[in-house]
C-alpha atoms as a PDB file:
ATOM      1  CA  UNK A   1       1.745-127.772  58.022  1.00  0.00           C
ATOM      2  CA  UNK A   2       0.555-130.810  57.121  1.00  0.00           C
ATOM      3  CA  UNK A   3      -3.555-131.712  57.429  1.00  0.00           C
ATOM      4  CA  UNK A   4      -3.528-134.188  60.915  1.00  0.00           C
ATOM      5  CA  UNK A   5      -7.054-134.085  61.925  1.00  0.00           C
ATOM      6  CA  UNK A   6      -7.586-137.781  61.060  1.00  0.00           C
ATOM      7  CA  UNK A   7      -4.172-138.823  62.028  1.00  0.00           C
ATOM      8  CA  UNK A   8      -3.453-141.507  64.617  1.00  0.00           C
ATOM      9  CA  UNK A   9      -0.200-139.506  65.958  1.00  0.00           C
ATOM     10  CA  UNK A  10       2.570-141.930  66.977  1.00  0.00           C
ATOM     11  CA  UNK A  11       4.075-140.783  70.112  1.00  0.00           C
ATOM     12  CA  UNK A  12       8.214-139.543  69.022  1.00  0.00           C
ATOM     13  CA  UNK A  13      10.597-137.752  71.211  1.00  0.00           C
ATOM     14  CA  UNK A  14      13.506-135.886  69.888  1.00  0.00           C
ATOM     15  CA  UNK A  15      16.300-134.160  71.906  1.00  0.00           C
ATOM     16  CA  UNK A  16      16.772-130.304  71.338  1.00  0.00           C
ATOM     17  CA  UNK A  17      20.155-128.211  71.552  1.00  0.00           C
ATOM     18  CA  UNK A  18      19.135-125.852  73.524  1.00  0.00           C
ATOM     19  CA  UNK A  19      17.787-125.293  77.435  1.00  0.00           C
ATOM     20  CA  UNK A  20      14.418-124.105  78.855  1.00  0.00           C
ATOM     21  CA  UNK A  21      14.016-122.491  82.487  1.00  0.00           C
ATOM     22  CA  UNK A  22      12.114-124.790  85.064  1.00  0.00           C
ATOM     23  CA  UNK A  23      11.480-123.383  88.509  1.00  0.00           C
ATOM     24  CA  UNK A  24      10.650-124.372  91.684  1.00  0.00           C
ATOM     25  CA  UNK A  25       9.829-121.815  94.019  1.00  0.00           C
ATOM     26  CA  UNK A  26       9.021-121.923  97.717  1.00  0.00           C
ATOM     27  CA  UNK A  27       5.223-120.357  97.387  1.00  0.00           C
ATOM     28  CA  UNK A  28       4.098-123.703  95.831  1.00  0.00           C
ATOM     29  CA  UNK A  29       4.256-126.937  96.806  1.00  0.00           C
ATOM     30  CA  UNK A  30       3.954-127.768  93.236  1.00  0.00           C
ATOM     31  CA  UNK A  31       6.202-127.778  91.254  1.00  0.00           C
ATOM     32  CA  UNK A  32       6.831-125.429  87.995  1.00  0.00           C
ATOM     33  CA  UNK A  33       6.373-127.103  84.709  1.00  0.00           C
ATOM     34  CA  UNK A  34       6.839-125.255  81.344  1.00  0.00           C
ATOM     35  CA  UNK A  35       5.428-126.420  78.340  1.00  0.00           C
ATOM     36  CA  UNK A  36       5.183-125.498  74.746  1.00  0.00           C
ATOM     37  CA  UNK A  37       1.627-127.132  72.876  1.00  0.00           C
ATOM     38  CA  UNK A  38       1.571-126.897  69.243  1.00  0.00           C
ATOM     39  CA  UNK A  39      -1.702-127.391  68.508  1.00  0.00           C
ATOM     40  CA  UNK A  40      -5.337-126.934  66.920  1.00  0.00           C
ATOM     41  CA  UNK A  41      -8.509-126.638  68.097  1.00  0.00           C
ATOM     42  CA  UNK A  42     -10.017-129.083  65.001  1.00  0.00           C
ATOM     43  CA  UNK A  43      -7.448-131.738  65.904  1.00  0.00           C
ATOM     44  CA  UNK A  44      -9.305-134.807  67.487  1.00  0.00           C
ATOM     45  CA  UNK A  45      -5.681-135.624  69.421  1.00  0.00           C
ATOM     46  CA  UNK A  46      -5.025-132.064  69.935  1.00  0.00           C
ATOM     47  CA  UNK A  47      -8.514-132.128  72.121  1.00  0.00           C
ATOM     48  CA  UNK A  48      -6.930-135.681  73.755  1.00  0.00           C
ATOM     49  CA  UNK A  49      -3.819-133.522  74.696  1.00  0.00           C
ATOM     50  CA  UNK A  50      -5.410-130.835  76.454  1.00  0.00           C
ATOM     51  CA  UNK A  51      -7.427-133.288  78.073  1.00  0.00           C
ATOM     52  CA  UNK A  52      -4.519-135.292  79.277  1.00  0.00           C
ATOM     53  CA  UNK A  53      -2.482-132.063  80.566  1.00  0.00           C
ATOM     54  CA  UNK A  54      -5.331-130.918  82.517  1.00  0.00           C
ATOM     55  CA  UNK A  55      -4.701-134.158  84.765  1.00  0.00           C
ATOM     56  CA  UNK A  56      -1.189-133.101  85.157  1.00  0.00           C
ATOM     57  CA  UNK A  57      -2.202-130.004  86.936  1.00  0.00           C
ATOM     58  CA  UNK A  58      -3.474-131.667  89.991  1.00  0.00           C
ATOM     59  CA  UNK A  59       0.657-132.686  90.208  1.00  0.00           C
ATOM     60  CA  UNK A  60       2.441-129.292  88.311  1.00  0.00           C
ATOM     61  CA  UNK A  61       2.130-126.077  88.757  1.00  0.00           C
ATOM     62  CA  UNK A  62       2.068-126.299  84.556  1.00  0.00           C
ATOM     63  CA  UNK A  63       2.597-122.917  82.597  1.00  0.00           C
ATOM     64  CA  UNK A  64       1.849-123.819  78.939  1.00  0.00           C
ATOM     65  CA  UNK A  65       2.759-121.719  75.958  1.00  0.00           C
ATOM     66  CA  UNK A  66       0.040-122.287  73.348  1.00  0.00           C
ATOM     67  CA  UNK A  67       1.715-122.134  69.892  1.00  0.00           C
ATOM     68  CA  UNK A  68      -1.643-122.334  67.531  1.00  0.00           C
ATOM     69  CA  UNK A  69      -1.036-124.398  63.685  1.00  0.00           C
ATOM     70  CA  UNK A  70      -3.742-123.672  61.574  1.00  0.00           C
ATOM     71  CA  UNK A  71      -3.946-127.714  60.321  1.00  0.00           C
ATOM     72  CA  UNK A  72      -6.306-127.523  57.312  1.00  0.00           C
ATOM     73  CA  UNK A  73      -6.103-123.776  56.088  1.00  0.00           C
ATOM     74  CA  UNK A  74      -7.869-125.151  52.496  1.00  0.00           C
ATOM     75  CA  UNK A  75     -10.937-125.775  54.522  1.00  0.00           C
ATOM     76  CA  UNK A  76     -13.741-123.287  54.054  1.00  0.00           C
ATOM     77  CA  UNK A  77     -14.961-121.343  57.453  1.00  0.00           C
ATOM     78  CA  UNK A  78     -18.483-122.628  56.501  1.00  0.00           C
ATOM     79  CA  UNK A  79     -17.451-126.341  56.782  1.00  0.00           C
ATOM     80  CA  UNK A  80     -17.623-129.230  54.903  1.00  0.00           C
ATOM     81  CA  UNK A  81     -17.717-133.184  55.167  1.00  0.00           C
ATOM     82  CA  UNK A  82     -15.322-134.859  56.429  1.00  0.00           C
ATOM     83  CA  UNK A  83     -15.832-137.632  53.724  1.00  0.00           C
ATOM     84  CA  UNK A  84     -14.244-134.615  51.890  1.00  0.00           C
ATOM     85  CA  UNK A  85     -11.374-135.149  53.672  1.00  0.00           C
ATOM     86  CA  UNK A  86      -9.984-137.964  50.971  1.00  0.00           C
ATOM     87  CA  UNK A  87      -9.997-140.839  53.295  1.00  0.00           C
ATOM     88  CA  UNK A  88     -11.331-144.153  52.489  1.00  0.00           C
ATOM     89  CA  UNK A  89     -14.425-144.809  54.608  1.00  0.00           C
ATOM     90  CA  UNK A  90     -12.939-148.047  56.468  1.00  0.00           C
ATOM     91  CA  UNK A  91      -9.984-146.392  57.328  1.00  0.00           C
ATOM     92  CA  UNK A  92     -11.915-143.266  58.530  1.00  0.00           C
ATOM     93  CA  UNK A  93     -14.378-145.244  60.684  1.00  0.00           C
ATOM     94  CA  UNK A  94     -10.900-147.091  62.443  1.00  0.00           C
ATOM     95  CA  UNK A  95      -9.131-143.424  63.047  1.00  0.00           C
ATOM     96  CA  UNK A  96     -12.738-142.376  64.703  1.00  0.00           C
ATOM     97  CA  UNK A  97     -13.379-145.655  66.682  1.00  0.00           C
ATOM     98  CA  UNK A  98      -9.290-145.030  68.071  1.00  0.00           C
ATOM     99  CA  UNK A  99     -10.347-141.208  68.900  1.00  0.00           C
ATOM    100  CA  UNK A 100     -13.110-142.242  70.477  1.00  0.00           C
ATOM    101  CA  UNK A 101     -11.607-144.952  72.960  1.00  0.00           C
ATOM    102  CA  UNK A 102      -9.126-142.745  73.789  1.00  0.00           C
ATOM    103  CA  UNK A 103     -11.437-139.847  74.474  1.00  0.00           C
ATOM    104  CA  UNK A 104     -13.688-142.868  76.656  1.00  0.00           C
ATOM    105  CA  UNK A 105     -10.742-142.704  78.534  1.00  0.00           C
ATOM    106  CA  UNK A 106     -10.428-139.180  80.051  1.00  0.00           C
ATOM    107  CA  UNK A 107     -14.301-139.492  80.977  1.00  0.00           C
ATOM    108  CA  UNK A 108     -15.821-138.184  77.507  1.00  0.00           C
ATOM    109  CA  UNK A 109     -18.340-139.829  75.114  1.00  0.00           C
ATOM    110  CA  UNK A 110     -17.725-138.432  71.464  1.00  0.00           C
ATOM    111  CA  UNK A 111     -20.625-138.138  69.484  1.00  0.00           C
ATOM    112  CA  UNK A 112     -20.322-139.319  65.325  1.00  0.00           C
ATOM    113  CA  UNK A 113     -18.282-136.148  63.586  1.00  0.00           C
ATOM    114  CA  UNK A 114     -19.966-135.601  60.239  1.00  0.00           C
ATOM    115  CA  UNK A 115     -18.197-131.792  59.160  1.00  0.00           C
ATOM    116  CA  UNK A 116     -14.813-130.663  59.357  1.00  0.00           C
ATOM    117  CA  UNK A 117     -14.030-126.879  59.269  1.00  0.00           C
ATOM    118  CA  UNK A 118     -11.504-124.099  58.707  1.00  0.00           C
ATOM    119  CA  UNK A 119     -10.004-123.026  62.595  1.00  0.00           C
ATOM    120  CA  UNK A 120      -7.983-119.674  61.664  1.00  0.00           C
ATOM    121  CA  UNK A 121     -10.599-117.592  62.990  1.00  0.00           C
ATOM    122  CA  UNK A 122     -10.560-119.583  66.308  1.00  0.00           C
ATOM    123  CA  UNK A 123      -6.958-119.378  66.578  1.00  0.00           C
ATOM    124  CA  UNK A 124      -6.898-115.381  66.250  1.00  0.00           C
ATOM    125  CA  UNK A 125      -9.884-115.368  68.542  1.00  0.00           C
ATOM    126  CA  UNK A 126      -8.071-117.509  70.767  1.00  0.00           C
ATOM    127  CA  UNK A 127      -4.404-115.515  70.630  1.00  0.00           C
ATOM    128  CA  UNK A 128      -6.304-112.330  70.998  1.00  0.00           C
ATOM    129  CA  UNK A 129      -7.548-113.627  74.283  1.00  0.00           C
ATOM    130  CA  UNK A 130      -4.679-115.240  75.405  1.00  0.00           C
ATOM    131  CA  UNK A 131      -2.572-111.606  75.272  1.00  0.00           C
ATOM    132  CA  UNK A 132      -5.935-109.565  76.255  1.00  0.00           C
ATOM    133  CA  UNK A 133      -8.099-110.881  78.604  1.00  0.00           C
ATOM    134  CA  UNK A 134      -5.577-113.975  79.950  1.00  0.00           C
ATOM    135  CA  UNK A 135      -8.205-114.109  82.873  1.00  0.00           C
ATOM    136  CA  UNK A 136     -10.594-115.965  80.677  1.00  0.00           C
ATOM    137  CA  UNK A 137      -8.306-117.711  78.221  1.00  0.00           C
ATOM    138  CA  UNK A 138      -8.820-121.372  80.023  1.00  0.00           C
ATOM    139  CA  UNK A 139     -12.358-121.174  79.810  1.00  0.00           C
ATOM    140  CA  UNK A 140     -12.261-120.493  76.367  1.00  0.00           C
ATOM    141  CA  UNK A 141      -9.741-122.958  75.333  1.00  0.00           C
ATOM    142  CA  UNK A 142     -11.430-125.801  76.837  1.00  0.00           C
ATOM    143  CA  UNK A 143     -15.065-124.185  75.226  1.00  0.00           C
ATOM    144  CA  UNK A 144     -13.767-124.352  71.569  1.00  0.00           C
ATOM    145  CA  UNK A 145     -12.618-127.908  71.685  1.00  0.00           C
ATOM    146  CA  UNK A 146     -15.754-128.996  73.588  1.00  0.00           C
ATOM    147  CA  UNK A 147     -18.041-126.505  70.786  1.00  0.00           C
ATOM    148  CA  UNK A 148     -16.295-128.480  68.295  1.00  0.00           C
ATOM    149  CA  UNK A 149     -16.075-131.998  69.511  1.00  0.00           C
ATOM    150  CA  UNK A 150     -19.173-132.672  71.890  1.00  0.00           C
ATOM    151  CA  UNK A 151     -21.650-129.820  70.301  1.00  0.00           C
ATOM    152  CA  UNK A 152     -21.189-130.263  66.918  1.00  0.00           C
ATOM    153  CA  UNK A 153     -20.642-126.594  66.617  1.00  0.00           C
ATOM    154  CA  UNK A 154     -18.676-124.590  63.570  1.00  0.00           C
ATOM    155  CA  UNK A 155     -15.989-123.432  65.114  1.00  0.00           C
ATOM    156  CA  UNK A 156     -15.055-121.461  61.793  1.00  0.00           C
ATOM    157  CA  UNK A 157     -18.392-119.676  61.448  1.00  0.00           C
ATOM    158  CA  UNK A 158     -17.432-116.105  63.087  1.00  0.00           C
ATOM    159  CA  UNK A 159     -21.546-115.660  64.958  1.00  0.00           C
ATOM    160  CA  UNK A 160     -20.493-119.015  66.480  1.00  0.00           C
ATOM    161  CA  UNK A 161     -17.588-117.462  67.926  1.00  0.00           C
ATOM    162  CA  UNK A 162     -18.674-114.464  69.150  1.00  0.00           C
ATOM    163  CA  UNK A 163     -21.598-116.300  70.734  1.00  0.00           C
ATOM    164  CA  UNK A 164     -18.615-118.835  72.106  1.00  0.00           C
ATOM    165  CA  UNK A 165     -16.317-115.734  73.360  1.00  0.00           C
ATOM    166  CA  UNK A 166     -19.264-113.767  74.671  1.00  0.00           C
ATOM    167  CA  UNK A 167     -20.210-116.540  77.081  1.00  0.00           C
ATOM    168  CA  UNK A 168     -16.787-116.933  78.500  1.00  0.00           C
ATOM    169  CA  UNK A 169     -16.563-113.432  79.293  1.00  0.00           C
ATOM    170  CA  UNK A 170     -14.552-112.037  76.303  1.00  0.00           C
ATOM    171  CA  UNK A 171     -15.106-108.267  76.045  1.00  0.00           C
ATOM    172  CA  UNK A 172     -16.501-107.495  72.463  1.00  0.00           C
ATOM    173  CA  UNK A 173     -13.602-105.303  72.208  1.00  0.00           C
ATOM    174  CA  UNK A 174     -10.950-108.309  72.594  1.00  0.00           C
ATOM    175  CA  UNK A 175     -13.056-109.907  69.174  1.00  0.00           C
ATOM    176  CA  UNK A 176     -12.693-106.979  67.251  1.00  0.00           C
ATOM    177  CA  UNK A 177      -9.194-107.242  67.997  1.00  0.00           C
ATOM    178  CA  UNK A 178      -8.971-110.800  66.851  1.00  0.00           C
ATOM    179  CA  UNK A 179     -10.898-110.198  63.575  1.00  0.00           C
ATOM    180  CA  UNK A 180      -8.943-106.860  62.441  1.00  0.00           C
ATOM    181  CA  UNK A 181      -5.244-106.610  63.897  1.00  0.00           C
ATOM    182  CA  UNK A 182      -3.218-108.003  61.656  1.00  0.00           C
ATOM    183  CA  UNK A 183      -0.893-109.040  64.495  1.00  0.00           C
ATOM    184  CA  UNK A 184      -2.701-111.966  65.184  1.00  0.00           C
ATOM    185  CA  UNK A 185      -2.150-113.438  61.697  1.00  0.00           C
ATOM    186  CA  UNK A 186       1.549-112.786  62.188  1.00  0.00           C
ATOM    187  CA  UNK A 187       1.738-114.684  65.300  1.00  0.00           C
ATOM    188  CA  UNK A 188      -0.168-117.724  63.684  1.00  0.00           C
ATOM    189  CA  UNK A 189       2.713-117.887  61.160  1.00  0.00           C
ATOM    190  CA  UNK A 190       5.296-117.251  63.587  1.00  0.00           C
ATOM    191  CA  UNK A 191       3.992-120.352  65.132  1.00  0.00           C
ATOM    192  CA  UNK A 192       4.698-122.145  61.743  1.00  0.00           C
ATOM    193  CA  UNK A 193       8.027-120.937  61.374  1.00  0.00           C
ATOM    194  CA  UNK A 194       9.031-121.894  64.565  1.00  0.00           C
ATOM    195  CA  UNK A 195       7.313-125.391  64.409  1.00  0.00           C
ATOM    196  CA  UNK A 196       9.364-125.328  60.875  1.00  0.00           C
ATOM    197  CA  UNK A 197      12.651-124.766  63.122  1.00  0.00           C
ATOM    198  CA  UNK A 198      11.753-127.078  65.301  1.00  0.00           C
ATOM    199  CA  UNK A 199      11.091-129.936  63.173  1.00  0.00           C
ATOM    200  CA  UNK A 200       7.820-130.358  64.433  1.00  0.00           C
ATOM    201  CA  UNK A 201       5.374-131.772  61.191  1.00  0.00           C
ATOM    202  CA  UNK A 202       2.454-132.957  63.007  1.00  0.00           C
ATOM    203  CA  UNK A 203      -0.097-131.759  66.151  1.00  0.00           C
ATOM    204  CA  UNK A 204      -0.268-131.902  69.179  1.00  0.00           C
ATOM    205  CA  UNK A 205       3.328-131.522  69.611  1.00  0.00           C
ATOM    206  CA  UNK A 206       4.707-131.166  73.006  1.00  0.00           C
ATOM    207  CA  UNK A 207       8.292-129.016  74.063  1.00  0.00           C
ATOM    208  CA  UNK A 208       9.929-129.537  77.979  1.00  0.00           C
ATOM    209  CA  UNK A 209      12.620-128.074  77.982  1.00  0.00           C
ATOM    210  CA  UNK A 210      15.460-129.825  75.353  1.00  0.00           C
ATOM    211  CA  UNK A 211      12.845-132.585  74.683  1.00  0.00           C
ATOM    212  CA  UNK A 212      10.237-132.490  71.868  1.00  0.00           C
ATOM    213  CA  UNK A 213       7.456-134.742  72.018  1.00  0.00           C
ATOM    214  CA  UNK A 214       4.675-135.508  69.488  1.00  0.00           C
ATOM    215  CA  UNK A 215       2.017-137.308  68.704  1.00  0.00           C
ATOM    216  CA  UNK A 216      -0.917-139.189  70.781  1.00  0.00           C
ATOM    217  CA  UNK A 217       1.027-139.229  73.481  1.00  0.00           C
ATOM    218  CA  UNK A 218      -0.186-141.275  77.212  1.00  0.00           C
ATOM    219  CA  UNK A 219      -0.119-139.072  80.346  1.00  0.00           C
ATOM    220  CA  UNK A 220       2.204-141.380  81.777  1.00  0.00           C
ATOM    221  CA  UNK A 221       4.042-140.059  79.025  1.00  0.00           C
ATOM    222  CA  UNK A 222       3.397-136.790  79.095  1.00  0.00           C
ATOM    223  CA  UNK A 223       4.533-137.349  83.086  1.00  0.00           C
ATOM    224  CA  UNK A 224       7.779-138.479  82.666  1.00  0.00           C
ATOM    225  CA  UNK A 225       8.786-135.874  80.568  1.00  0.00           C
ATOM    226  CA  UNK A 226       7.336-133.047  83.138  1.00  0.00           C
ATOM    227  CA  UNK A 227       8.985-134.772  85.924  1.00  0.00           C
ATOM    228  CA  UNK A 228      12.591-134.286  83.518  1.00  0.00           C
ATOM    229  CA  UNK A 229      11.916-130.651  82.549  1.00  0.00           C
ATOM    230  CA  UNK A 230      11.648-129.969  86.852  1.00  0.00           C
ATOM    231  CA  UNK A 231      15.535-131.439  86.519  1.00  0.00           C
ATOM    232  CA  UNK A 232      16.464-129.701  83.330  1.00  0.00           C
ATOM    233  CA  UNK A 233      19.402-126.779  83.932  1.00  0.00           C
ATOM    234  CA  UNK A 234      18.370-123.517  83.524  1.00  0.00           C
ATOM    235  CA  UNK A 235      19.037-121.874  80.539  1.00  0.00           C
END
């Protein structure tokens, strides 16, 4: 997978062959939206994506699938520049200035990113709690993008994630899962292979139902295509 955590993302849509189950049930008045998310926790657009489907929940009852791509697996856990990254300095200061406007507008003021780092460890961290403790998987999802993004924080450092997972409630037995089972490694590259399948060559990238969407995409967007995954026939 491709490095995208300076990317722009255009927004692109493409039509699968096969059908997803949406469900409406009579408990809710919402209603049920899934969603696939391929995604990264060290992607600036990835953080504008979760940030964006959060609004939608106030209209879906929205189940979303997190399918973790390690982005930039060359970078070292300890970090490193992001004038490392190999982009020229103009064009890095326009790709910032765009992340930051749109992050202005879901209500967050981004300080200046100076380090990039590597986000396996966060993923498995992340997956372990996801399939362990799903109780406290939001909290943490929305704590590593915000550790990364607003705090500064290494997100690739493992004390930084322990401290991160501790304060969201994650058991220290759930880390020691996410640092030593192997199984979490496999699911990261599942993720890849599927993404692979899927033609999907960038993050965040977006599946309702038949439709694939990726790239900075609006809400309005990212609304439409909920409100056509309700419709979709069941699989």
């Amino acid at each position: 997978m491709p490095g995208m955590a300076g990317l722009i993302p255009a927004p692109r849509r493409i039509v699968l062959s096969y059908g997803a189950q949406f469900v409406m049930t009579s408990q809710t008045e919402k209603p049920i939206v899934n969603v696939e998310v391929y995604s990264d926790y060290i992607c600036p657009f990835c953080f504008i994506g979760f940030l964006r489907l959060e609004k939608l929940r106030d209209e879906y009852d929205l189940h979303i699938d997190w399918r973790f791509l390690e982005i930039h697996p060359d970078n070292p856990p300890e970090g490193k520049p992001v004038t490392e990254l190999g982009y020229p300095p103009e064009h890095w200061e326009m790709l910032m200035a765009n992340f930051a406007r749109m992050a202005q507008a879901e209500g967050v003021d981004l300080p200046e990113r100076t380090f990039t780092t590597n986000s396996r460890r966060a993923l498995k961290l992340a997956e372990a709690v996801r399939g362990l403790q799903p109780q406290v998987f939001q909290r943490l999802n929305r704590e590593l993008y915000e550790a990364y993004f607003l705090r500064g924080e290494n997100i690739g450092d493992r004390e930084v994630l322990e401290s991160l997972a501790s304060a969201c409630g994650v058991e220290p037995a759930t880390i020691e899962q996410a640092w030593h089972n192997a199984h979490y490694d496999e699911v990261l590259d599942g993720n890849q292979r599927s993404a692979a399948w899927l033609r999907i060559s960038g993050t965040p990238s977006y599946v309702f139902g038949r439709q694939v969407y990726s790239g900075a995409i609006p809400v309005e967007m990212l609304r439409r295509a909920a409100d056509e995954a309700v419709g979709s026939p069941q699989a």
